[in-house]
PDB file of N, CA and C in Angstrom:
ATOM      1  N   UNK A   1     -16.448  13.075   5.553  1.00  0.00           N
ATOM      2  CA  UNK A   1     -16.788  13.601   6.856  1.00  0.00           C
ATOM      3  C   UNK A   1     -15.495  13.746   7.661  1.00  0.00           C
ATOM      4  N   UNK A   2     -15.645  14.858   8.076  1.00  0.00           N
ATOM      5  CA  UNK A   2     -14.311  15.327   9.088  1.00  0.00           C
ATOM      6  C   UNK A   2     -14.693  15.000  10.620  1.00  0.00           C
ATOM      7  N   UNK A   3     -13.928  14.019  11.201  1.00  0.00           N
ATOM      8  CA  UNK A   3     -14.049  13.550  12.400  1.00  0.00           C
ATOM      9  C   UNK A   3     -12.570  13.489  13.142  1.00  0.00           C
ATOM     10  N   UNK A   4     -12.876  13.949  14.567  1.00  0.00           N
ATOM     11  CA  UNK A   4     -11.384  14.106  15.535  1.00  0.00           C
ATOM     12  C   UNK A   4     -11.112  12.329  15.863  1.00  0.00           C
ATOM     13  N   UNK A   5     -12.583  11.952  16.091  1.00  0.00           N
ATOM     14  CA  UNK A   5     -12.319  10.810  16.590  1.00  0.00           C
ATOM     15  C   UNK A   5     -11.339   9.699  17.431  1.00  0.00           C
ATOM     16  N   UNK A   6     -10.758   9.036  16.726  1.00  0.00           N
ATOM     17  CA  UNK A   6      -9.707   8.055  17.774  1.00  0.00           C
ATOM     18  C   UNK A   6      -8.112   8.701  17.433  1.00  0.00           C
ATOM     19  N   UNK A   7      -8.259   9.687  16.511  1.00  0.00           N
ATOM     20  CA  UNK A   7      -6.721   9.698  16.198  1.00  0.00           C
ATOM     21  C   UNK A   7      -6.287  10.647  17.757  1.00  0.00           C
ATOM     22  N   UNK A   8      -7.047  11.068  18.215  1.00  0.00           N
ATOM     23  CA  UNK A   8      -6.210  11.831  19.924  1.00  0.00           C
ATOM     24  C   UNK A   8      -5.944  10.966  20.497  1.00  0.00           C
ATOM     25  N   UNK A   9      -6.058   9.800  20.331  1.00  0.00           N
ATOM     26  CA  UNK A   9      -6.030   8.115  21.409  1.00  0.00           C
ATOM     27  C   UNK A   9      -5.070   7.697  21.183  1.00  0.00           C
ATOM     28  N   UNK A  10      -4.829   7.760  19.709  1.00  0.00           N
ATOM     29  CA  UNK A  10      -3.406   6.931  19.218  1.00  0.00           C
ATOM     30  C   UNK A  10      -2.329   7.745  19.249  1.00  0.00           C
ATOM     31  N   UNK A  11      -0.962   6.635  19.481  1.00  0.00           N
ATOM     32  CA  UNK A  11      -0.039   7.240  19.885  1.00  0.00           C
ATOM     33  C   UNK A  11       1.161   7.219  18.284  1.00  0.00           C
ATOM     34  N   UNK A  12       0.805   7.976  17.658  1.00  0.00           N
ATOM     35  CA  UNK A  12       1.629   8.293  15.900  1.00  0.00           C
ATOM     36  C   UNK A  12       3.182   8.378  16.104  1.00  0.00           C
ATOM     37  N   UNK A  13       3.667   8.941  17.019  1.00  0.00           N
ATOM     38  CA  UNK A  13       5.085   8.659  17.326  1.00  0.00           C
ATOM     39  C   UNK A  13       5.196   6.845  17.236  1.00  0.00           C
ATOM     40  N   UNK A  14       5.020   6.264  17.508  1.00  0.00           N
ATOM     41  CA  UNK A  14       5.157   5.012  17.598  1.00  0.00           C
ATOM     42  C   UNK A  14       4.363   3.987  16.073  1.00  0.00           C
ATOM     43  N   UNK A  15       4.109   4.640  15.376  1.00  0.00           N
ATOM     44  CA  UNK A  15       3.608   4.531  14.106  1.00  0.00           C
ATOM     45  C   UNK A  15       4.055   4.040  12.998  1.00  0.00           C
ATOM     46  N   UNK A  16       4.390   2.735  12.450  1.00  0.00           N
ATOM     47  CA  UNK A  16       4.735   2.904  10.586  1.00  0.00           C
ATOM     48  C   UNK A  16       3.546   3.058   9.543  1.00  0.00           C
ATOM     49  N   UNK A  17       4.180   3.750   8.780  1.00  0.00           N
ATOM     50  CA  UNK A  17       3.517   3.689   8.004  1.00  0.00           C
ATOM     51  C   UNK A  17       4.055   3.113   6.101  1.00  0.00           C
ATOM     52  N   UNK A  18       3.199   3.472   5.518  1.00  0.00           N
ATOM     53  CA  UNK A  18       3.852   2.899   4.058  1.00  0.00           C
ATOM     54  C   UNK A  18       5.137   3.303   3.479  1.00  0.00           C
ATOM     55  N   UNK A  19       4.771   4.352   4.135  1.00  0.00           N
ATOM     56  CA  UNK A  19       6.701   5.147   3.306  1.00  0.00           C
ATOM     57  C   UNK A  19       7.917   4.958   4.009  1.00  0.00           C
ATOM     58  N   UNK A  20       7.682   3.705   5.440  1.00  0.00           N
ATOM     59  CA  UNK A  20       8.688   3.329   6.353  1.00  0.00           C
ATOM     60  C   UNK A  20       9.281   2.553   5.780  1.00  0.00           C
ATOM     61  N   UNK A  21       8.782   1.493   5.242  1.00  0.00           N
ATOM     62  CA  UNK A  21       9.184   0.775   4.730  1.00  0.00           C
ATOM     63  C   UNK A  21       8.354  -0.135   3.679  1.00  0.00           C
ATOM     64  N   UNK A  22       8.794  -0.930   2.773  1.00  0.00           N
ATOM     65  CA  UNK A  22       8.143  -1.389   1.576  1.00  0.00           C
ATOM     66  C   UNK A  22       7.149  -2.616   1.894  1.00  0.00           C
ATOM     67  N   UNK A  23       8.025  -3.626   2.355  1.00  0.00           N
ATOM     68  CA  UNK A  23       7.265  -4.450   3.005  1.00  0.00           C
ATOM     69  C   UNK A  23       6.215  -4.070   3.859  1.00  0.00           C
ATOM     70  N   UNK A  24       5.087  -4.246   3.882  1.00  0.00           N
ATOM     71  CA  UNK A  24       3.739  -3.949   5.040  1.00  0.00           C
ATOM     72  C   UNK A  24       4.131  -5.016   6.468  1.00  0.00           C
ATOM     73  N   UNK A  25       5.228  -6.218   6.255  1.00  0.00           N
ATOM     74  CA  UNK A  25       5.131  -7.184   7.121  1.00  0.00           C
ATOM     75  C   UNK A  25       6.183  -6.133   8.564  1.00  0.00           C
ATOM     76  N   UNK A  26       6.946  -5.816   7.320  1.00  0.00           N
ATOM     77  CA  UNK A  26       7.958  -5.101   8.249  1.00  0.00           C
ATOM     78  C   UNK A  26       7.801  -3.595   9.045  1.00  0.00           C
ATOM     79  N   UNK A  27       6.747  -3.142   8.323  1.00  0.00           N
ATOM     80  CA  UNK A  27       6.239  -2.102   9.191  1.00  0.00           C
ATOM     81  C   UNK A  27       5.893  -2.273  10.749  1.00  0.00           C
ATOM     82  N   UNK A  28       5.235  -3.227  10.730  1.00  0.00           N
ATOM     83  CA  UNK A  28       4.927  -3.718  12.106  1.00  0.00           C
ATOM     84  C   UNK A  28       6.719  -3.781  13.042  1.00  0.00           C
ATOM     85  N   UNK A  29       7.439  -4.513  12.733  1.00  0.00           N
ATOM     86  CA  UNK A  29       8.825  -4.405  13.473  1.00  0.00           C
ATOM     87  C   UNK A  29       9.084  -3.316  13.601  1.00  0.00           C
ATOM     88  N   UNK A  30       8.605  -2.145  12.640  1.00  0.00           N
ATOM     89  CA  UNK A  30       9.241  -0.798  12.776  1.00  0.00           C
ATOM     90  C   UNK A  30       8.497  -0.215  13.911  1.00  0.00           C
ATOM     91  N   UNK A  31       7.141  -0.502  14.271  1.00  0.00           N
ATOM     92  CA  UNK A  31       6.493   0.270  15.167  1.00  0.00           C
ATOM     93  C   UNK A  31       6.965  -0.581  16.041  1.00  0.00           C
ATOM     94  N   UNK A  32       6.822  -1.937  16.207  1.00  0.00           N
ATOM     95  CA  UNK A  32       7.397  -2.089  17.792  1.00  0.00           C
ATOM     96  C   UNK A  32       8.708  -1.707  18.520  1.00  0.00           C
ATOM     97  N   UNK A  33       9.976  -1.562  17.177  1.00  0.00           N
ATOM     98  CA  UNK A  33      11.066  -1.149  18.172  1.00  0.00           C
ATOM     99  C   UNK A  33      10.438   0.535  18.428  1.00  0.00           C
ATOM    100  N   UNK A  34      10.001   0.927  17.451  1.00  0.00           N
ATOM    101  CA  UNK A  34       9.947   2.723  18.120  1.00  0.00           C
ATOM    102  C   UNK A  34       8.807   3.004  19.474  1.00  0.00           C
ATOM    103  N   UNK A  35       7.717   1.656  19.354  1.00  0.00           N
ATOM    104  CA  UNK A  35       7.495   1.634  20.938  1.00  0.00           C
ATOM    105  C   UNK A  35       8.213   0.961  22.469  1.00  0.00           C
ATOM    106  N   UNK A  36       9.293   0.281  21.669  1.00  0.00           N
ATOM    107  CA  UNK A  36      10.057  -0.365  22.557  1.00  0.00           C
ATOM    108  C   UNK A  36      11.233   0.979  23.200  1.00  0.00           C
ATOM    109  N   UNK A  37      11.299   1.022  22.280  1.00  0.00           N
ATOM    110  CA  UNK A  37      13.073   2.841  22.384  1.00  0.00           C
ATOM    111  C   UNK A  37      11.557   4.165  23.177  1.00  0.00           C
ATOM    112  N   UNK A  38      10.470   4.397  23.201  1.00  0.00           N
ATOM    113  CA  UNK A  38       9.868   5.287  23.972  1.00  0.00           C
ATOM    114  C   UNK A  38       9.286   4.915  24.897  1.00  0.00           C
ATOM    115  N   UNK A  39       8.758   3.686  24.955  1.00  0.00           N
ATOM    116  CA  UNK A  39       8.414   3.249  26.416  1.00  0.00           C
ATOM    117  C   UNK A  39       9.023   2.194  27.236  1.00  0.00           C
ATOM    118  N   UNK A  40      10.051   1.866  26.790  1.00  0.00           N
ATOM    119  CA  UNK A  40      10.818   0.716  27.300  1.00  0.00           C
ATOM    120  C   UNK A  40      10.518  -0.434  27.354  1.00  0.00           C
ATOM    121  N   UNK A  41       9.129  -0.475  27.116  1.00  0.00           N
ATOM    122  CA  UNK A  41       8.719  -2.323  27.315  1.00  0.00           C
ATOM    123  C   UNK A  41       8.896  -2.948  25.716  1.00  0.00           C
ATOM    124  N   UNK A  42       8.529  -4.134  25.734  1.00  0.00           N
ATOM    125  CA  UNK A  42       8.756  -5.009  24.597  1.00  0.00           C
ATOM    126  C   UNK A  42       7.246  -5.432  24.669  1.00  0.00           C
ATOM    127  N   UNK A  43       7.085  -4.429  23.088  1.00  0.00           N
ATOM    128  CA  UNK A  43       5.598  -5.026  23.067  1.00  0.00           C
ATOM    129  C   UNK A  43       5.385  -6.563  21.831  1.00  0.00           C
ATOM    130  N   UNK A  44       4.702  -7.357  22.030  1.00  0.00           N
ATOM    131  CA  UNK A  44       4.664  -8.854  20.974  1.00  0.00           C
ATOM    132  C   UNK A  44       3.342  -8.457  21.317  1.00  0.00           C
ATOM    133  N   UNK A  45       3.126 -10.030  20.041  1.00  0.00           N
ATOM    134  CA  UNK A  45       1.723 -10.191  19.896  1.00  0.00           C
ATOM    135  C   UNK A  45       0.329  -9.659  19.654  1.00  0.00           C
ATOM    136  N   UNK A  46      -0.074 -10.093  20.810  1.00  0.00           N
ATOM    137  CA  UNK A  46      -1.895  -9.350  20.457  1.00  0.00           C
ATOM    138  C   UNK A  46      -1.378  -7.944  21.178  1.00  0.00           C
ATOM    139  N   UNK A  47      -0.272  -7.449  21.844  1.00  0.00           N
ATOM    140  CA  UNK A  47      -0.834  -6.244  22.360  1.00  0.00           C
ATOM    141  C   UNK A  47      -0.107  -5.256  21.236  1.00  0.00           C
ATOM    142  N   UNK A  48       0.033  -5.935  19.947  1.00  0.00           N
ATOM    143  CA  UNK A  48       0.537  -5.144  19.125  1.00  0.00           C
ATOM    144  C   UNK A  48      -0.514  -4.730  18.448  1.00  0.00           C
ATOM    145  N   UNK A  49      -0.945  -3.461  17.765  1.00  0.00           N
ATOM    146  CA  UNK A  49      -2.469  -3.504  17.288  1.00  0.00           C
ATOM    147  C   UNK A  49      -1.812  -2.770  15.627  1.00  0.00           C
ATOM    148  N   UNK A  50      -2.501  -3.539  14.512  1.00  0.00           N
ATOM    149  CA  UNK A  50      -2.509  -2.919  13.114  1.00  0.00           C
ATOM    150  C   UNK A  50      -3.717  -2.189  12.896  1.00  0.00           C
ATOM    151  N   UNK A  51      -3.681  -1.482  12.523  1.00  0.00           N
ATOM    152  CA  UNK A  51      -4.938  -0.408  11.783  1.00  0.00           C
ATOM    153  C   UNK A  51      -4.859  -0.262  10.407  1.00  0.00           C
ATOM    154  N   UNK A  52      -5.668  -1.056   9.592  1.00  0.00           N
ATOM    155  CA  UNK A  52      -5.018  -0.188   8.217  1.00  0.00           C
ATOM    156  C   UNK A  52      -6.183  -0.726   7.248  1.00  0.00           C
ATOM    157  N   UNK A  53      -6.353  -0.153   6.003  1.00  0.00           N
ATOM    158  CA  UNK A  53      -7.427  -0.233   5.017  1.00  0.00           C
ATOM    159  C   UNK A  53      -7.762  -1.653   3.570  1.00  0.00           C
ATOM    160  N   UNK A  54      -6.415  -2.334   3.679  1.00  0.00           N
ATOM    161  CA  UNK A  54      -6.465  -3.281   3.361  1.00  0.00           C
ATOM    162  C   UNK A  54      -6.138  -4.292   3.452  1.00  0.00           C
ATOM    163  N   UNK A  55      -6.314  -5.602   2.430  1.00  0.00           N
ATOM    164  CA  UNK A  55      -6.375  -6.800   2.743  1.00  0.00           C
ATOM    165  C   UNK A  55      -4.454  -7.226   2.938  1.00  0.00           C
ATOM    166  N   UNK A  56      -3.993  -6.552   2.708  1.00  0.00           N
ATOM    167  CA  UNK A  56      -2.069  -6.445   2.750  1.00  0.00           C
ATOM    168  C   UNK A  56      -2.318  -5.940   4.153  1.00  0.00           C
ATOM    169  N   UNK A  57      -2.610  -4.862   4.553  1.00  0.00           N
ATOM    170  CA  UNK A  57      -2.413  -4.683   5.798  1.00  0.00           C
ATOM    171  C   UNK A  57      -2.874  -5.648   6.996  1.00  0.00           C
ATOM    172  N   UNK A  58      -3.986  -6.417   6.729  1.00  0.00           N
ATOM    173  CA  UNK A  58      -4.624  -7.276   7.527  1.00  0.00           C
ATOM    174  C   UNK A  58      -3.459  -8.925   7.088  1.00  0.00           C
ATOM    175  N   UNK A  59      -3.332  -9.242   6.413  1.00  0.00           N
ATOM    176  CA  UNK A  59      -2.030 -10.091   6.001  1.00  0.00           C
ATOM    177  C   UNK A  59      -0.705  -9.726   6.918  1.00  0.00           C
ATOM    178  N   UNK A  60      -0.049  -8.277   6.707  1.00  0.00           N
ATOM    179  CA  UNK A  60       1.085  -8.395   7.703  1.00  0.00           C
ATOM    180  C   UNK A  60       0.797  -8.042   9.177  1.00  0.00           C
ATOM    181  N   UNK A  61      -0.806  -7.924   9.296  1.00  0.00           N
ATOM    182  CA  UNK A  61      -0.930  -8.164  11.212  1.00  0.00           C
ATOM    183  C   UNK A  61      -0.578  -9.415  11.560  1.00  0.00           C
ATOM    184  N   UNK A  62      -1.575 -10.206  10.873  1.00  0.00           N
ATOM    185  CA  UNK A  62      -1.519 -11.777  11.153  1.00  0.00           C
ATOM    186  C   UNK A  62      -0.051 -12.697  10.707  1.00  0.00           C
ATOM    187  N   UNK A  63       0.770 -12.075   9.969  1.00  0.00           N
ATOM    188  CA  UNK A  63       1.929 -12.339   9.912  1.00  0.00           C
ATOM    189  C   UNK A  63       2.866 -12.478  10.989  1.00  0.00           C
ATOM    190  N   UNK A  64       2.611 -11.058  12.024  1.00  0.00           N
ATOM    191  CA  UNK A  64       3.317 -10.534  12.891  1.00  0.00           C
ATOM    192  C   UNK A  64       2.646 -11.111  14.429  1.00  0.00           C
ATOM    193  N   UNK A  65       1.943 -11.985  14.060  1.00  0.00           N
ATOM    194  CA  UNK A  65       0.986 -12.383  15.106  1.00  0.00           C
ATOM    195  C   UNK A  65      -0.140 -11.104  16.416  1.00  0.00           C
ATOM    196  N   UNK A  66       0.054  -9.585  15.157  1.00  0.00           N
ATOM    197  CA  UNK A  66      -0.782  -8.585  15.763  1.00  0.00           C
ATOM    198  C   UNK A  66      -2.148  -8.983  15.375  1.00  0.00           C
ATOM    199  N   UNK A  67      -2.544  -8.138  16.117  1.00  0.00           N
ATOM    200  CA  UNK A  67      -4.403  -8.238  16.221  1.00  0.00           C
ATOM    201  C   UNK A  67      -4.468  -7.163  14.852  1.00  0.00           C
ATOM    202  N   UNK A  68      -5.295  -7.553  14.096  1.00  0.00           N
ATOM    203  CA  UNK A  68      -5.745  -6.083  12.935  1.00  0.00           C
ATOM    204  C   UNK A  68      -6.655  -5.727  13.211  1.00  0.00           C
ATOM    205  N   UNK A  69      -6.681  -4.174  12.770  1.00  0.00           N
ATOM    206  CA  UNK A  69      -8.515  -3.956  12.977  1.00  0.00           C
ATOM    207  C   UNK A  69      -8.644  -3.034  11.546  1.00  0.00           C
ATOM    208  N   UNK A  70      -9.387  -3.503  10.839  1.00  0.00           N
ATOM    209  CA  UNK A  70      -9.848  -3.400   9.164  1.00  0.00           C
ATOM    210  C   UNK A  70     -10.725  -1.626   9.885  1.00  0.00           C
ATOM    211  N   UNK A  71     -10.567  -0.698   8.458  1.00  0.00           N
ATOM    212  CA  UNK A  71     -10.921   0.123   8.347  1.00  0.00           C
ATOM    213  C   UNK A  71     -11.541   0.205   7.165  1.00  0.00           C
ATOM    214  N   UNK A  72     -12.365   0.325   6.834  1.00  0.00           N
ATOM    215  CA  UNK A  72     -13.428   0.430   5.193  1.00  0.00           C
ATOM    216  C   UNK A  72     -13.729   1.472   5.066  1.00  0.00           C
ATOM    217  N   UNK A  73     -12.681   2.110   5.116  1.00  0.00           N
ATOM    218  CA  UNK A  73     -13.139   3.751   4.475  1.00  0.00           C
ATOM    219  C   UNK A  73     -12.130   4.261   2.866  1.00  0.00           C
ATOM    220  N   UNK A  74     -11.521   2.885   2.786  1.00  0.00           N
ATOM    221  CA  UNK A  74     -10.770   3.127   1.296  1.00  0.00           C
ATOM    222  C   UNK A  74     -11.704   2.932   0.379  1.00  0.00           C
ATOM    223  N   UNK A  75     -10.254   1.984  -0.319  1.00  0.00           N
ATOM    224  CA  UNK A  75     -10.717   1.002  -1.886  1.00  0.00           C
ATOM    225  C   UNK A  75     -11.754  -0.233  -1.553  1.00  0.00           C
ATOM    226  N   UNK A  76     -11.448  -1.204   0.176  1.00  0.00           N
ATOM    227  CA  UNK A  76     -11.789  -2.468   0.211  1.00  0.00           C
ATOM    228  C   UNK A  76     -13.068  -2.425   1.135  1.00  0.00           C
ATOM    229  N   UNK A  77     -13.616  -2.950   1.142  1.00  0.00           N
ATOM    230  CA  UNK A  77     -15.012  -3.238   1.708  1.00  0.00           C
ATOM    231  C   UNK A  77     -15.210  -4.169   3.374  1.00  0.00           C
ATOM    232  N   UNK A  78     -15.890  -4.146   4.042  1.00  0.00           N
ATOM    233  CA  UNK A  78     -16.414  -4.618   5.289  1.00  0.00           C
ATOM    234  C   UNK A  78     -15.765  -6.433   4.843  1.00  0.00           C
ATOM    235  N   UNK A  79     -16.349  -6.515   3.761  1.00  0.00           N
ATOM    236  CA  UNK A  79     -16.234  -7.909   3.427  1.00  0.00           C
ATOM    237  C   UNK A  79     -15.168  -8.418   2.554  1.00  0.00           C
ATOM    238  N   UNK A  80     -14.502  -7.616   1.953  1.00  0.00           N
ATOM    239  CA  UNK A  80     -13.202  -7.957   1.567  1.00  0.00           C
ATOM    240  C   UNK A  80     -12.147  -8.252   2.457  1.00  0.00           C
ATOM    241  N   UNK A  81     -12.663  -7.131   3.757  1.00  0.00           N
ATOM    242  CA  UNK A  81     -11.196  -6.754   5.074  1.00  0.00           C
ATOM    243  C   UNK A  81     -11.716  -8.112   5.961  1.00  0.00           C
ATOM    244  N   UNK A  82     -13.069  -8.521   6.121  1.00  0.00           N
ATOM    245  CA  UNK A  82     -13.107  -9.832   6.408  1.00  0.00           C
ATOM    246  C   UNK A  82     -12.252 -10.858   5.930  1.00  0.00           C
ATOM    247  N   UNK A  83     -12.753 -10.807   4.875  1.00  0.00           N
ATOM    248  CA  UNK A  83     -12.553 -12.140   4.137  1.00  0.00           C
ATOM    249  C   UNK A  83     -10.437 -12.564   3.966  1.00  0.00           C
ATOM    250  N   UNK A  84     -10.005 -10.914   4.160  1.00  0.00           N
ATOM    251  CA  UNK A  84      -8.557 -11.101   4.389  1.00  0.00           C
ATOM    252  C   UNK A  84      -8.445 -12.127   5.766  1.00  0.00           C
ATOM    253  N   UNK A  85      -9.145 -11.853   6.441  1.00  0.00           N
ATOM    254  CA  UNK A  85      -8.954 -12.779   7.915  1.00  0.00           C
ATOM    255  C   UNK A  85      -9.097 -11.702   9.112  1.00  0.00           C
ATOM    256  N   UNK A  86      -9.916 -10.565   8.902  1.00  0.00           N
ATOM    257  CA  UNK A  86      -9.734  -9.466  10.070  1.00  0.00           C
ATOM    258  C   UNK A  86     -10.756  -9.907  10.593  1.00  0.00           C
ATOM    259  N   UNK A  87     -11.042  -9.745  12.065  1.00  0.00           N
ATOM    260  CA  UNK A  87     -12.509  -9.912  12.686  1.00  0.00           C
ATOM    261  C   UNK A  87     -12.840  -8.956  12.849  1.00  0.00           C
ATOM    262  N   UNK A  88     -12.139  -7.396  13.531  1.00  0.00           N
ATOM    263  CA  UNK A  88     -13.110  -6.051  13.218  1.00  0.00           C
ATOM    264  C   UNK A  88     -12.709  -5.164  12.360  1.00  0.00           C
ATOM    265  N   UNK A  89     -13.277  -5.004  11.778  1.00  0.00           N
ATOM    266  CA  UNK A  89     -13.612  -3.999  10.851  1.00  0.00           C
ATOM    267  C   UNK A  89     -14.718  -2.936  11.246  1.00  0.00           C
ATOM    268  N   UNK A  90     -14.638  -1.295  11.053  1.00  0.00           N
ATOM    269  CA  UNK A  90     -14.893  -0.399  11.458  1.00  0.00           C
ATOM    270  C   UNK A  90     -15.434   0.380   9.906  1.00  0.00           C
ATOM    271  N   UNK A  91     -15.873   1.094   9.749  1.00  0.00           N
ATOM    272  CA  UNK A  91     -15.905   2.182   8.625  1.00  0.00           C
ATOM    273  C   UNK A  91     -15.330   3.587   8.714  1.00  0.00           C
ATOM    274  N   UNK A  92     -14.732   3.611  10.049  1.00  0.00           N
ATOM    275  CA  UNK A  92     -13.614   4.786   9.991  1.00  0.00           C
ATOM    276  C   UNK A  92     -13.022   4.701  11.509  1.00  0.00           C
ATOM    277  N   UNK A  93     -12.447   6.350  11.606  1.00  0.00           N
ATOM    278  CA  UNK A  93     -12.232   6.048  13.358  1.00  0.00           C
ATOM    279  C   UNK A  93     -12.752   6.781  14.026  1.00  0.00           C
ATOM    280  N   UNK A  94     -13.758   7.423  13.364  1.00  0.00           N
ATOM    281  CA  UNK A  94     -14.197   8.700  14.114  1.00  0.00           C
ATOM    282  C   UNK A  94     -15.423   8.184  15.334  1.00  0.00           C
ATOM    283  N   UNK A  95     -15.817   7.015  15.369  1.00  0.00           N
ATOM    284  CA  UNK A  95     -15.939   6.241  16.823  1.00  0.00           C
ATOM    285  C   UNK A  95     -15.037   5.516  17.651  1.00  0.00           C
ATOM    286  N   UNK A  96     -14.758   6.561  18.443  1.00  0.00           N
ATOM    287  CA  UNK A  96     -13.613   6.299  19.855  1.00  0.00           C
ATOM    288  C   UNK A  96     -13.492   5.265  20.197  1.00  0.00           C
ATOM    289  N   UNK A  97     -15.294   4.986  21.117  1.00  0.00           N
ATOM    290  CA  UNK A  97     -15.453   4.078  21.819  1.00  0.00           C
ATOM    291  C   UNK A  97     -15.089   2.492  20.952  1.00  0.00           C
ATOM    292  N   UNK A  98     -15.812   2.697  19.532  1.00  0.00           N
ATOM    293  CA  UNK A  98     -15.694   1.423  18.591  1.00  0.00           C
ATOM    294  C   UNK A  98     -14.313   0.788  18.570  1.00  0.00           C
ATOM    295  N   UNK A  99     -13.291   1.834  18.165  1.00  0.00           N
ATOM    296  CA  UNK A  99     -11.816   2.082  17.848  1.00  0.00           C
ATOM    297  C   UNK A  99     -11.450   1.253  19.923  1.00  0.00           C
ATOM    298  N   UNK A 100     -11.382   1.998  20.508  1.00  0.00           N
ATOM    299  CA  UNK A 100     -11.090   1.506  21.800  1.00  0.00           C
ATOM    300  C   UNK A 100     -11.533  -0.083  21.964  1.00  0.00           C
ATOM    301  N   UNK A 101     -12.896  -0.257  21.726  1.00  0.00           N
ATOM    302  CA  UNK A 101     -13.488  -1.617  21.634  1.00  0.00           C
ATOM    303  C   UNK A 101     -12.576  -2.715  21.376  1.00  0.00           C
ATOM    304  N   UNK A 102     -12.020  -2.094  20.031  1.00  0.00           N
ATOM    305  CA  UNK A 102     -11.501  -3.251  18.617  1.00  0.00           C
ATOM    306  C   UNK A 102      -9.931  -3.281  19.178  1.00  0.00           C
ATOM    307  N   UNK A 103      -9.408  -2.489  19.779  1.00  0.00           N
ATOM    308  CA  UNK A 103      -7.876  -2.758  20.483  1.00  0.00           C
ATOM    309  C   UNK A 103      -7.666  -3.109  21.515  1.00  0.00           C
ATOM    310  N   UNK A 104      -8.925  -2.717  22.432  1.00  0.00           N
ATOM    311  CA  UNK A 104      -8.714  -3.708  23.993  1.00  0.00           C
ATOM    312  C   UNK A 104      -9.006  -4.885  24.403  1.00  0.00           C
ATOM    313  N   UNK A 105     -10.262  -5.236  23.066  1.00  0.00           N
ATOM    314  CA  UNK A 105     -11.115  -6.278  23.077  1.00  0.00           C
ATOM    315  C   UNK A 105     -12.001  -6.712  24.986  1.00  0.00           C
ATOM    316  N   UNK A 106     -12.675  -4.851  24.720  1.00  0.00           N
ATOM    317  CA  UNK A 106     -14.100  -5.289  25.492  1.00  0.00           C
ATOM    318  C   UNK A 106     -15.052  -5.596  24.779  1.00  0.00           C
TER     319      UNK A 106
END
């Protein structure tokens, strides 16, 4: 299913992804300096947000002391992206509001 969903929300300039770098832990450092060099602040912690489809990706949120939010639209399941240690998990992003939910934590 083709959905616009949350990707107009997110800001992809400020983005790593897998081909940034090898490590998944270090991806996360890569997105915070490239949100640090475009918006000037220093983002840590929970207001750092991971998005990603598996149990490695939910590993280097909690590494990085970011919040993850599990996506089950790969290989891994609702209950696998749990069981990594994510608390939300989504089945895609094509709900905004859900996606908004799981990063602002209303």
């Amino acid at each position: 299913m083709d959905c616009i969903g949350a990707a107009g929300l997110l800001d992809l300039d400020v983005a790593a992804f897998g081909d940034h770098h090898t490590v998944r832990a270090d991806l996360v450092q890569t997105a915070v300096a490239a949100a640090m060099a475009k918006y000037g602040h220093a983002f840590e912690g929970k207001d750092v947000v991971l998005i990603g489809d598996t149990p490695l990706d939910v590993e280097a949120a909690l590494a990085a002391g970011a919040t993850p939010i599990g996506i089950a639209n790969g290989s891994y399941s609702v209950a696998e992206l749990a069981a990594a240690g994510v608390t939300i998990v989504l089945p895609d992003l094509c709900d905004s509001e859900a996606v908004l939910v799981g990063i602002l934590g209303l």
